[in-house]
PDB file of N, CA and C in Angstrom:
ATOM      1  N   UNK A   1     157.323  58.738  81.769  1.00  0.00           N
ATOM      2  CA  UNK A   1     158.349  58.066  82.538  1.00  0.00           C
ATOM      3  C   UNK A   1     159.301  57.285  81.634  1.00  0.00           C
ATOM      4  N   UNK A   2     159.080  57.072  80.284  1.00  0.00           N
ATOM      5  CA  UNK A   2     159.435  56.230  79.679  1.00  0.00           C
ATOM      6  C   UNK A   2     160.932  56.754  79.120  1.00  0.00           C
ATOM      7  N   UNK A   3     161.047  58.242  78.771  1.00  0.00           N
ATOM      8  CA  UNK A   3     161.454  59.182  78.230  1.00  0.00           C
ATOM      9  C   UNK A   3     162.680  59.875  79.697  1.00  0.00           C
ATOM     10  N   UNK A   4     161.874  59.416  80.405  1.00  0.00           N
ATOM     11  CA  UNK A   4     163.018  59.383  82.312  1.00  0.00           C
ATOM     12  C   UNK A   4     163.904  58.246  81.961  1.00  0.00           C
ATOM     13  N   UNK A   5     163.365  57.591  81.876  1.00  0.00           N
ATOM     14  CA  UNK A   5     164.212  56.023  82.014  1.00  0.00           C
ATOM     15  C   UNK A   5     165.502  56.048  80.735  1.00  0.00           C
ATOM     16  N   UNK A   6     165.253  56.794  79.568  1.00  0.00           N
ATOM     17  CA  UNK A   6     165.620  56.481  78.505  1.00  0.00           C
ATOM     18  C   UNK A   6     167.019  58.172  78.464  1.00  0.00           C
ATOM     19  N   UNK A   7     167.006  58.936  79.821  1.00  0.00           N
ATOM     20  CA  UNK A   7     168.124  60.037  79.650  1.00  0.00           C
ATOM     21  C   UNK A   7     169.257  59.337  79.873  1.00  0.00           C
ATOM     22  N   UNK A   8     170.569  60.115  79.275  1.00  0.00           N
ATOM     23  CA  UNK A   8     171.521  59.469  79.645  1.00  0.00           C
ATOM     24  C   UNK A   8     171.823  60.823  80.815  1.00  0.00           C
ATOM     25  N   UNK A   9     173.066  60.076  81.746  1.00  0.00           N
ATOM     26  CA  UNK A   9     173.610  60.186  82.987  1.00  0.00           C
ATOM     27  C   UNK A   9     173.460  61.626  83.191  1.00  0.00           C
ATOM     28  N   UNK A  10     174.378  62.102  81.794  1.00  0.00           N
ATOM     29  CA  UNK A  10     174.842  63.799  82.188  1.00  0.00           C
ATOM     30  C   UNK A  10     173.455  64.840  81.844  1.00  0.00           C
ATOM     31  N   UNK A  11     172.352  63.934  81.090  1.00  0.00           N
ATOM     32  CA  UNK A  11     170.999  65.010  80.947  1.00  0.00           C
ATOM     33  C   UNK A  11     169.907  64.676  81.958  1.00  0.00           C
ATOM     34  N   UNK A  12     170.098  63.792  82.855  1.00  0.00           N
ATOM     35  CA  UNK A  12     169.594  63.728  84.281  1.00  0.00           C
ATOM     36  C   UNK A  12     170.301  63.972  85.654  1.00  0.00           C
ATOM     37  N   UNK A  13     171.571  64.635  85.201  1.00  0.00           N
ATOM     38  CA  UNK A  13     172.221  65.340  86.405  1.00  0.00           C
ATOM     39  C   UNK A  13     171.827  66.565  86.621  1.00  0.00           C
ATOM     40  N   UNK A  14     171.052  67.288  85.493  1.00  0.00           N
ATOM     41  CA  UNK A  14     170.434  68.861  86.204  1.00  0.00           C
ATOM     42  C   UNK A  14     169.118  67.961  87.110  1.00  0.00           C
ATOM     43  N   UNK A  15     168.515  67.283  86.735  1.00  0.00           N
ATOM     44  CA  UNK A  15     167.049  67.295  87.657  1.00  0.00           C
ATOM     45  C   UNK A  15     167.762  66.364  89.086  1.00  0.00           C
ATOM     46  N   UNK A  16     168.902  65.763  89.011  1.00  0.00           N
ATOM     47  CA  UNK A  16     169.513  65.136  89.977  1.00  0.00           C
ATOM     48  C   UNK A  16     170.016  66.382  91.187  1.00  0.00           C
ATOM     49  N   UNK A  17     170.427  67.635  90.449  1.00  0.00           N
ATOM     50  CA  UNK A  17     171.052  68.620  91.566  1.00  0.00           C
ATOM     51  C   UNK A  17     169.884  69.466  91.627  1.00  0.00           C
ATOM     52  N   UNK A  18     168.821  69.545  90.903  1.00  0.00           N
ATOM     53  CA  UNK A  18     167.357  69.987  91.819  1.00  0.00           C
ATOM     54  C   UNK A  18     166.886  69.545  92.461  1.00  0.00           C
ATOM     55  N   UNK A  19     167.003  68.075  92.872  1.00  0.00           N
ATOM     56  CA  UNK A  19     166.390  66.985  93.946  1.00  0.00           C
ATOM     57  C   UNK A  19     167.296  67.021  95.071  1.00  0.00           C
ATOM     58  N   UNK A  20     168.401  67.307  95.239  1.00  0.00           N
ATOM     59  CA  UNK A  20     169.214  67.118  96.132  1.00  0.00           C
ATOM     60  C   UNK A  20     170.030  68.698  96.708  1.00  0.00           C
ATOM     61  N   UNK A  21     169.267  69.743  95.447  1.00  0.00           N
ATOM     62  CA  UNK A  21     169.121  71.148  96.587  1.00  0.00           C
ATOM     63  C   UNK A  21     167.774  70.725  97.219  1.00  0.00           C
ATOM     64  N   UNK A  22     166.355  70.585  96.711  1.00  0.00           N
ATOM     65  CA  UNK A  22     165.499  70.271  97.687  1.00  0.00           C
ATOM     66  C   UNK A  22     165.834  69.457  99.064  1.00  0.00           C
ATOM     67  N   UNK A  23     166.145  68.775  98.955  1.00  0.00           N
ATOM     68  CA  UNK A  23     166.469  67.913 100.038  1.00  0.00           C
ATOM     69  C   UNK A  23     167.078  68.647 100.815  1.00  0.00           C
ATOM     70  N   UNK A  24     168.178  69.305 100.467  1.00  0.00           N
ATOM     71  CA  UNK A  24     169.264  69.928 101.489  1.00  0.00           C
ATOM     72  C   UNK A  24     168.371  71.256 102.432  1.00  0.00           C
ATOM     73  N   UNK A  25     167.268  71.759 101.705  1.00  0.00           N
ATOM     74  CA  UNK A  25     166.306  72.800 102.046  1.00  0.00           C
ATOM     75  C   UNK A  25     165.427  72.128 102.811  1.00  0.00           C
ATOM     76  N   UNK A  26     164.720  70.815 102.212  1.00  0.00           N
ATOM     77  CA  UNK A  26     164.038  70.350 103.458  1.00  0.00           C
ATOM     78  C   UNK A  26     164.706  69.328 105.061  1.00  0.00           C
ATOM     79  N   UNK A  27     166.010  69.658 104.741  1.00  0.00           N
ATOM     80  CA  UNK A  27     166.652  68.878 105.740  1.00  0.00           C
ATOM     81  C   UNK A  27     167.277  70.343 106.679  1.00  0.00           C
ATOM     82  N   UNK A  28     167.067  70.960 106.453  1.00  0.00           N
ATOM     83  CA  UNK A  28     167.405  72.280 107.110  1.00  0.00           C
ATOM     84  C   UNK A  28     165.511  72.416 107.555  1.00  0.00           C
ATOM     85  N   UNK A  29     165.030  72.847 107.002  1.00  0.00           N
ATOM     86  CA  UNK A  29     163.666  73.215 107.636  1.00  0.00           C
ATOM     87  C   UNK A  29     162.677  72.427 108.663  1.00  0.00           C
ATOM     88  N   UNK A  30     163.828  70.622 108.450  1.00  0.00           N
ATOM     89  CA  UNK A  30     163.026  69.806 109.135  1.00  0.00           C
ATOM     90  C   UNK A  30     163.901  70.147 110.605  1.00  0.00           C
ATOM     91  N   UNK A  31     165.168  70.471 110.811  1.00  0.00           N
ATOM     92  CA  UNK A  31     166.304  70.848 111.557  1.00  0.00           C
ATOM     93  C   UNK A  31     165.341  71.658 112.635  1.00  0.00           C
ATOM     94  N   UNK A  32     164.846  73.238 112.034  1.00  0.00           N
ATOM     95  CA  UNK A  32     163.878  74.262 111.964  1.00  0.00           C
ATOM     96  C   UNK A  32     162.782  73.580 112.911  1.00  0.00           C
ATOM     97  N   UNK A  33     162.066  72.548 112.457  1.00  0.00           N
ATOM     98  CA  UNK A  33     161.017  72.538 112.616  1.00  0.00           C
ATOM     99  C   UNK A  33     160.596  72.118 114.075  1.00  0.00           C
ATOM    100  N   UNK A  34     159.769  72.464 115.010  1.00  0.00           N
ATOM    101  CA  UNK A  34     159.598  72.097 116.506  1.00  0.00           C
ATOM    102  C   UNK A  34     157.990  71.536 117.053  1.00  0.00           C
ATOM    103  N   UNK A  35     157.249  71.327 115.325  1.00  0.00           N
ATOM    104  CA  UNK A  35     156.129  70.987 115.486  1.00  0.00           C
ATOM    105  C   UNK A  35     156.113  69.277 115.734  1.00  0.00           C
ATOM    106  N   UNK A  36     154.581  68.374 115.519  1.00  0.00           N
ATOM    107  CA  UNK A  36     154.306  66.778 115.948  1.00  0.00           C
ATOM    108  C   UNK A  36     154.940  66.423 115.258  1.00  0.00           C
ATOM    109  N   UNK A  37     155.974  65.732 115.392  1.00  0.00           N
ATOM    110  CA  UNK A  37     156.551  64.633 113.826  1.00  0.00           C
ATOM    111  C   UNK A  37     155.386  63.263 114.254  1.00  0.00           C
ATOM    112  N   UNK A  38     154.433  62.997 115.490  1.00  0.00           N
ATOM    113  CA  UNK A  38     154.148  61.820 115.306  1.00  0.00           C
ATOM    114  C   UNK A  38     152.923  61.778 114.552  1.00  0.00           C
ATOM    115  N   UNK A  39     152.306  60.399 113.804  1.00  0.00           N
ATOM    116  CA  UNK A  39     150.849  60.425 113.397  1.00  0.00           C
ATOM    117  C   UNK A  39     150.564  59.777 114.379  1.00  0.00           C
ATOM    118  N   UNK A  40     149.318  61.015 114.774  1.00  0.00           N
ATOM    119  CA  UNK A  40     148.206  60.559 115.764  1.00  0.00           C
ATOM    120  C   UNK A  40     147.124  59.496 115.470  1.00  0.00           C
ATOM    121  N   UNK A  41     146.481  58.594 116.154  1.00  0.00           N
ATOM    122  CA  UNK A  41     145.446  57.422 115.729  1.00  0.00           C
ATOM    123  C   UNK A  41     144.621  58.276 115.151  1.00  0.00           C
ATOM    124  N   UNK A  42     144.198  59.437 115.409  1.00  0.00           N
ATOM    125  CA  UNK A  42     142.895  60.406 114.967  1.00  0.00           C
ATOM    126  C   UNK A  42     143.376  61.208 114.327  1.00  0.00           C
ATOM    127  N   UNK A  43     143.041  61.221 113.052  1.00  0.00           N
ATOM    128  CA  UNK A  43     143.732  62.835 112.018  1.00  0.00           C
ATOM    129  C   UNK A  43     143.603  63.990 112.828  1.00  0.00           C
ATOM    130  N   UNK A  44     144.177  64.952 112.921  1.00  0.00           N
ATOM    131  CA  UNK A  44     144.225  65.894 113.418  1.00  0.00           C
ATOM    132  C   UNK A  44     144.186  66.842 112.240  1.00  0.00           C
ATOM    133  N   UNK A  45     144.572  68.531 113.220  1.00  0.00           N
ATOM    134  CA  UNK A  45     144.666  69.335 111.778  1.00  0.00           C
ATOM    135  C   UNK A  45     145.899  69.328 111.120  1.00  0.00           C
ATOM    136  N   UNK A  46     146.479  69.637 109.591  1.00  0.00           N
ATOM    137  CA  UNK A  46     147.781  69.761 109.667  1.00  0.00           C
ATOM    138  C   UNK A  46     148.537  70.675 109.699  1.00  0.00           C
ATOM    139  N   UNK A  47     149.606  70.339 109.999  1.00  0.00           N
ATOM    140  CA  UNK A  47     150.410  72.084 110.398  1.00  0.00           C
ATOM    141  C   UNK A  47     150.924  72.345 109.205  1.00  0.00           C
ATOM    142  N   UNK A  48     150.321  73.605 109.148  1.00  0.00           N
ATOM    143  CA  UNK A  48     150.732  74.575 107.682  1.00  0.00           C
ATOM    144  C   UNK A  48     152.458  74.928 107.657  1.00  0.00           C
ATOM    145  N   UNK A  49     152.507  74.607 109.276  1.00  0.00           N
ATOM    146  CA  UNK A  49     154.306  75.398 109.436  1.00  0.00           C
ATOM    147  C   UNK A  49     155.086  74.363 108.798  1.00  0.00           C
ATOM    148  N   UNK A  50     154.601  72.953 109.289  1.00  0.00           N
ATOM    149  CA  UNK A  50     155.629  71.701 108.789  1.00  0.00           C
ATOM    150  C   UNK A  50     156.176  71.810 107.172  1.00  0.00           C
ATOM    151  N   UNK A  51     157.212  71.249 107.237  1.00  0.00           N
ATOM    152  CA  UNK A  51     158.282  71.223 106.113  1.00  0.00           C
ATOM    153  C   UNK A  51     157.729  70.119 105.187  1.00  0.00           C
ATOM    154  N   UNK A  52     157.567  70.925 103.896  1.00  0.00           N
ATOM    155  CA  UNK A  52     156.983  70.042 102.351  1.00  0.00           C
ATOM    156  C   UNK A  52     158.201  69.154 102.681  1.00  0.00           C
ATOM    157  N   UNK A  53     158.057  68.072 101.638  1.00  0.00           N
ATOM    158  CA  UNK A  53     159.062  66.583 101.599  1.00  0.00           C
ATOM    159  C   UNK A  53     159.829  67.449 100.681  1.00  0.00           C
ATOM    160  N   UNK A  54     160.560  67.142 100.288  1.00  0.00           N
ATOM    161  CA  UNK A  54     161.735  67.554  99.033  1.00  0.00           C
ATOM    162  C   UNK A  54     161.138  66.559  97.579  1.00  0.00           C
ATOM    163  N   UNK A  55     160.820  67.264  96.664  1.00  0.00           N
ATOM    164  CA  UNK A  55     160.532  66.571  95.693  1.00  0.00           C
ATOM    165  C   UNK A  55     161.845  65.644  94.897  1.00  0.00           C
ATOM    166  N   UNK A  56     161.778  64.221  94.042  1.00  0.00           N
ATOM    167  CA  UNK A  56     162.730  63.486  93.393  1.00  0.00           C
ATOM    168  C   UNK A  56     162.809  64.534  92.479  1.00  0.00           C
ATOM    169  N   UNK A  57     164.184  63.905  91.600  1.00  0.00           N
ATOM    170  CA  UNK A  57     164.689  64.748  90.453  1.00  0.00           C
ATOM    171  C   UNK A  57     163.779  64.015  89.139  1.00  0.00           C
ATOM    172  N   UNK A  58     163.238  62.797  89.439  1.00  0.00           N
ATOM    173  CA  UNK A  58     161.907  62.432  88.366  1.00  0.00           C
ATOM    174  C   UNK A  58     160.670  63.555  88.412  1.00  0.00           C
ATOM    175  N   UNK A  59     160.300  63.870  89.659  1.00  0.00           N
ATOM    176  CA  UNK A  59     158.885  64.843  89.825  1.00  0.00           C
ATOM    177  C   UNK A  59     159.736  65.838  88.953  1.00  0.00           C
ATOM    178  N   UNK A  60     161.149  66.526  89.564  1.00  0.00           N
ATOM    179  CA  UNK A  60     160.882  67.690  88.596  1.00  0.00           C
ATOM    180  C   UNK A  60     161.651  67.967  87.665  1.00  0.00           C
ATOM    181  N   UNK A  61     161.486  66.975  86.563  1.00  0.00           N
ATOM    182  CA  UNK A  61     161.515  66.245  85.207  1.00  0.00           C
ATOM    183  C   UNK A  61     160.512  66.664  84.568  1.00  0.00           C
ATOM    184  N   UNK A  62     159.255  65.593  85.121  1.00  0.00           N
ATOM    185  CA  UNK A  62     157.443  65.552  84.932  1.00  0.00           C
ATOM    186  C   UNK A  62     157.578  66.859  85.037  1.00  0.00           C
ATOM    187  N   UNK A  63     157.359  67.507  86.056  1.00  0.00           N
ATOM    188  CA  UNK A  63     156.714  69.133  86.325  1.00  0.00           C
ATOM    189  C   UNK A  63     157.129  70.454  85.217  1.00  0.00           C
ATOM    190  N   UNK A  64     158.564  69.852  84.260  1.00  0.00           N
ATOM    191  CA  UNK A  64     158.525  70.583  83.641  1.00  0.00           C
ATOM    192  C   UNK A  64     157.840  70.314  81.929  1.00  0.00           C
ATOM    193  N   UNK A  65     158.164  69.056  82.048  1.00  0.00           N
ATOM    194  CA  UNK A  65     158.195  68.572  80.570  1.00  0.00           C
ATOM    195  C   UNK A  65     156.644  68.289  80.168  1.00  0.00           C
ATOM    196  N   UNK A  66     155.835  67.900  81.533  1.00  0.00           N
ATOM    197  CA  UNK A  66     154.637  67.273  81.426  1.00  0.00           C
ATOM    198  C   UNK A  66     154.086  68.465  80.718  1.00  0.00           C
ATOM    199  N   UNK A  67     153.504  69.853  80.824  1.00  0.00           N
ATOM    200  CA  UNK A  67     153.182  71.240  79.831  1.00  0.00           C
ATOM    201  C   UNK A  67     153.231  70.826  78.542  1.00  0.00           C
ATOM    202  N   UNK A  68     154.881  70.768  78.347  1.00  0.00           N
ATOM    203  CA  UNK A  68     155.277  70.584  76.709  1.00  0.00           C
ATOM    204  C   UNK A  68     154.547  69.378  76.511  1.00  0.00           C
ATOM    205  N   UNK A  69     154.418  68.200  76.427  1.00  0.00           N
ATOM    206  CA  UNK A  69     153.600  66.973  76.233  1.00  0.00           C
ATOM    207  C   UNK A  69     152.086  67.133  76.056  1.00  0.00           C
ATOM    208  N   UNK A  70     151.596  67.548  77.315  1.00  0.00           N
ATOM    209  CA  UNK A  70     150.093  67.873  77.039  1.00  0.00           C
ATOM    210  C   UNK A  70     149.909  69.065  76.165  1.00  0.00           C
ATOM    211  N   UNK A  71     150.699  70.051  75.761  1.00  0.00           N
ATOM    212  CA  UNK A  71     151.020  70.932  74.675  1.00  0.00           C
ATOM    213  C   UNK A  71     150.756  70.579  72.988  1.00  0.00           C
ATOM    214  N   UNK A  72     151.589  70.114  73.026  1.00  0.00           N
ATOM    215  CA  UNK A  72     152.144  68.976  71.538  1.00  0.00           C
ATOM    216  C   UNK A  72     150.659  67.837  71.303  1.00  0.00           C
ATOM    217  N   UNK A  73     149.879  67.400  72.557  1.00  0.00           N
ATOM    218  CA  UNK A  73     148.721  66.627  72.072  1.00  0.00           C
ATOM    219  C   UNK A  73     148.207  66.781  73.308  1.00  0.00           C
ATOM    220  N   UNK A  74     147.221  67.802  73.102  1.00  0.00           N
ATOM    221  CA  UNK A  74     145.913  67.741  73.568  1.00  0.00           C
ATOM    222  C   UNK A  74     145.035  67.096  73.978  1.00  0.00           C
ATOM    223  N   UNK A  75     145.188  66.036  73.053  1.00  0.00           N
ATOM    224  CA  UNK A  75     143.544  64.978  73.639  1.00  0.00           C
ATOM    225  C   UNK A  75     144.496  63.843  74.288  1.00  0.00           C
ATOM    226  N   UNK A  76     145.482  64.073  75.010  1.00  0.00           N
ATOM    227  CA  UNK A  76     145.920  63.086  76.008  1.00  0.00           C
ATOM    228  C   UNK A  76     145.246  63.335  77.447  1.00  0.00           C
ATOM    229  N   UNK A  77     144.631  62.612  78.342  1.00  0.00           N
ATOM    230  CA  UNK A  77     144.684  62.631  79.528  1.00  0.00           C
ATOM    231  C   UNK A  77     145.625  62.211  80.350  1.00  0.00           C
ATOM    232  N   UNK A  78     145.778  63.135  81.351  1.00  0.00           N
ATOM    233  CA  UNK A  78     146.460  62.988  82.422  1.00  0.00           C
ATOM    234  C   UNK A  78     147.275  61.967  82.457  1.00  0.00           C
ATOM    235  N   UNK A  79     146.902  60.764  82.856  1.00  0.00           N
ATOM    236  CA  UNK A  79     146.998  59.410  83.220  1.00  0.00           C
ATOM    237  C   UNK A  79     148.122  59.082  81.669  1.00  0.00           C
ATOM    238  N   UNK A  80     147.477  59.408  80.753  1.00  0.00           N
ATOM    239  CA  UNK A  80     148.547  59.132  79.508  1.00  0.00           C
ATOM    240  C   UNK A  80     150.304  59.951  79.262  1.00  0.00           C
ATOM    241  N   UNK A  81     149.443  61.311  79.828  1.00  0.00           N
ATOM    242  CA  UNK A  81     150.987  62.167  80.117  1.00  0.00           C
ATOM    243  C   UNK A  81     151.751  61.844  80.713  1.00  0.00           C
ATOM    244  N   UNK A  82     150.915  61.207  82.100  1.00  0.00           N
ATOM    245  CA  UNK A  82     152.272  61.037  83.244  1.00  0.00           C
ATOM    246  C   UNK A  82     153.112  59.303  83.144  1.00  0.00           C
TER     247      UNK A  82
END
């Protein structure tokens, strides 16, 4: 995250227009969608049909870079990568 914080403007505008095609996809599918939007007091099952959230343009930052990182050093865990 440290390495997020530290892009400048124009090398976090590609993961900025991958976060905000997601969005535009899950704002159409939520449009789509005719299943519970409410939470019930009792978990129920969940609907496989319902629309994933749209991931931030930070997640898919991490999702690509996190590979190369745990790549480059190995004996990092998880928790250290992310």
């Amino acid at each position: 995250s440290q390495v997020w914080h530290s892009l400048l403007p124009n090398e976090r505008a590609r993961w900025d227009k991958e976060a905000e095609e997601d969005k535009k996809r899950y704002e159409i599918e939520k449009a789509d969608y005719t299943g519970p939007w409410k939470i019930l007091a009792r978990p129920s099952k969940v609907d496989v049909n319902a629309p994933k959230r749209p991931m931030s343009s930070f997640l898919y930052y991490a999702q690509k870079y996190r590979q190369i990182v745990k790549r480059k050093n190995p004996e990092l865990c998880n928790t250290e990568v992310s």
